[in-house]
Protein backbone atom coordinates (compact mmCIF):
# COMPACT_ATOMS: atom_id res chain seq x y z
CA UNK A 1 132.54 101.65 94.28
CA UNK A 2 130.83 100.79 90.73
CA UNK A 3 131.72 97.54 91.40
CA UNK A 4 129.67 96.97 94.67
CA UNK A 5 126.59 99.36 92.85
CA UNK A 6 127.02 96.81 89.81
CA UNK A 7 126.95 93.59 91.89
CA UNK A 8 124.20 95.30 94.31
CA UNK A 9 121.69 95.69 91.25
CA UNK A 10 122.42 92.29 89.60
CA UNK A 11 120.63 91.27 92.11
CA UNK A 12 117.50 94.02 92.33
CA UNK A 13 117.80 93.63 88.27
CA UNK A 14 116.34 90.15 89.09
CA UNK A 15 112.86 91.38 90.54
CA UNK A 16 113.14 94.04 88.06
CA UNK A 17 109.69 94.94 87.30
CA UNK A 18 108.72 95.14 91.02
CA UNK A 19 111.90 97.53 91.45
CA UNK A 20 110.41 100.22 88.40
CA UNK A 21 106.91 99.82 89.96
CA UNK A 22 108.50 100.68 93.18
CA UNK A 23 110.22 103.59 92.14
CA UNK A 24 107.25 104.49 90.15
CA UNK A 25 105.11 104.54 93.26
CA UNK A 26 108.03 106.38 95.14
CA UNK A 27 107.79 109.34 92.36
CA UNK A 28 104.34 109.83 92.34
CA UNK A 29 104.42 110.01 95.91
CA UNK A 30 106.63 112.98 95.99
CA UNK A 31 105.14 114.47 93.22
CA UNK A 32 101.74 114.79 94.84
CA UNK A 33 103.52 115.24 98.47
CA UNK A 34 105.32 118.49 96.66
CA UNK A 35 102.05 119.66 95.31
CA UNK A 36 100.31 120.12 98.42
CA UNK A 37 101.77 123.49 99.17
CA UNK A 38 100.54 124.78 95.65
CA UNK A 39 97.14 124.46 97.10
CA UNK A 40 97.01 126.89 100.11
CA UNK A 41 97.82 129.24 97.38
CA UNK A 42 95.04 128.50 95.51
CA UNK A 43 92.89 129.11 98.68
CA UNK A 44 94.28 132.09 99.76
CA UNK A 45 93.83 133.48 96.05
CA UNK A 46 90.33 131.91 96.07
CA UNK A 47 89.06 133.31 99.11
CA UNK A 48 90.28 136.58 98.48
CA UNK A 49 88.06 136.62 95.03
CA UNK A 50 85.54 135.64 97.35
CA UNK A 51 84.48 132.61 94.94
CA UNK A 52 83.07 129.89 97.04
CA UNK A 53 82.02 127.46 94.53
CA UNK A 54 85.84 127.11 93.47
CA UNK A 55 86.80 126.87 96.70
CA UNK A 56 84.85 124.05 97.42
CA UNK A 57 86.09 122.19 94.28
CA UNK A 58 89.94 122.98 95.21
CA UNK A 59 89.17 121.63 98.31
CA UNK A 60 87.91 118.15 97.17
CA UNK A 61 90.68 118.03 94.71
CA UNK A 62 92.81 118.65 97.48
CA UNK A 63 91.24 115.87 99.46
CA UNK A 64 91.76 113.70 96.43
CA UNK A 65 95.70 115.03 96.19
CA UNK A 66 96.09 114.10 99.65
CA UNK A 67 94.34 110.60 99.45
CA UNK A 68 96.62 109.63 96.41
CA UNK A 69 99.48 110.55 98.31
CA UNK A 70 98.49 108.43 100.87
CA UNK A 71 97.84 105.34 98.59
CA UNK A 72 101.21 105.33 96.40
CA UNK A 73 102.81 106.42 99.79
CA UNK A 74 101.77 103.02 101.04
CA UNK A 75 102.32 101.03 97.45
CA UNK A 76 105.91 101.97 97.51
CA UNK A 77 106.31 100.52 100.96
CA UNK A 78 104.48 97.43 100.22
CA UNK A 79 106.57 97.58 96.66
CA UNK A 80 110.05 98.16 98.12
CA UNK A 81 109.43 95.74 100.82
CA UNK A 82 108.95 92.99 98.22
CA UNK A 83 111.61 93.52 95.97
CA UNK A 84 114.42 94.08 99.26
CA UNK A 85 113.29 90.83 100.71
CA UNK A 86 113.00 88.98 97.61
CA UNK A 87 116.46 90.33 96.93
CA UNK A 88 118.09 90.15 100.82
CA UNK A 89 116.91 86.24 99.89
CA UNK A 90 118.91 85.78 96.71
CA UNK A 91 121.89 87.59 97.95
CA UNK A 92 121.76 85.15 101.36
CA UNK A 93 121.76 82.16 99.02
CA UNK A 94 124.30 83.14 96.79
CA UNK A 95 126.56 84.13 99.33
CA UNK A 96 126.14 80.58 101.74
CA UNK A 97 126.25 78.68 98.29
CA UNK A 98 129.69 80.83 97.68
CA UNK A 99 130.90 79.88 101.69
CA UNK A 100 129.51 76.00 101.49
CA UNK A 101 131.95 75.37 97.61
CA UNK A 102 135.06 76.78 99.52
CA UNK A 103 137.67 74.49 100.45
CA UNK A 104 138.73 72.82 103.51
CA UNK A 105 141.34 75.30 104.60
CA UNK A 106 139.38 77.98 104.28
CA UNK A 107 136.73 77.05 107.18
CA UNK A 108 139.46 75.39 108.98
CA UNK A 109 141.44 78.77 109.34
CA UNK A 110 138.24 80.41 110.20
CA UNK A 111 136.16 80.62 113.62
CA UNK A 112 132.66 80.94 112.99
CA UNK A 113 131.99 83.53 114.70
CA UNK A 114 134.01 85.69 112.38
CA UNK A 115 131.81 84.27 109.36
CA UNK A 116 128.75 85.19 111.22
CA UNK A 117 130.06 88.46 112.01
CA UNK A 118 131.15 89.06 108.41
CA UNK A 119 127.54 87.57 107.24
CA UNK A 120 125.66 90.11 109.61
CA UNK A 121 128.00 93.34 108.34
CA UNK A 122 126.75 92.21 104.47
CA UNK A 123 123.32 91.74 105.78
CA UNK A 124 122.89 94.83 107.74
CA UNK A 125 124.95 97.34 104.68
CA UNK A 126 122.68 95.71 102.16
CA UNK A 127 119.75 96.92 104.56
CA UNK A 128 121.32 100.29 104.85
CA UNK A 129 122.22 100.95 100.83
């Protein structure tokens, strides 16, 4: 198992930066999606001190809460989505550069639709991990 994990990120350690920003975006995400509930707290507590003028300010920092959570909600799409296609690339080439430098037997024992079938189970478990 390590050794499928080791080969996987050999080739997301190639794009690494976009991979940390990615993940970076993905944790502040959830960090500001698990804060949310902390604020209806806050109101509740608030309106029951009947103090308007911090209710009002809880409520446009929880308007700002929610809008960051939208943004890095988005970024670590847009950041994920660039580093697995950048990567689903490399891992296509390497792996057609691997087929094409096998000998003649190999590809004459073969049908192709069993390589394509075998190149579609790597693609889609790549997409799943």
């Amino acid at each position: 198992m390590f050794k499928i994990f080791k080969r996987f990120y050999g080739f997301i350690w190639k794009h690494k930066w976009w991979f940390i920003l990615a993940q970076l975006a993905t944790t502040i995400a959830i960090v500001l999606e698990l804060i949310t509930p902390y604020f209806f707290k806050l109101f509740v507590e608030t309106l029951q001190r009947n103090d308007l003028d911090h209710l009002y300010t809880l409520i446009l920092v929880f308007i700002g809460v929610l809008f960051g959570n939208l943004v890095f909600d988005n970024l670590k799409f847009f950041l994920g989505d660039i580093v697995s296609v950048d990567t689903a690339i490399d891992i296509r080439t390497t792996i057609f550069k691997y087929v094409q430098e096998l000998d003649f037997s190999f590809h004459a024992g073969k049908s192709t639709g069993a390589l394509i079938s075998a190149f579609k189970r790597g693609d889609n478990a790549f997409w799943e991990l």
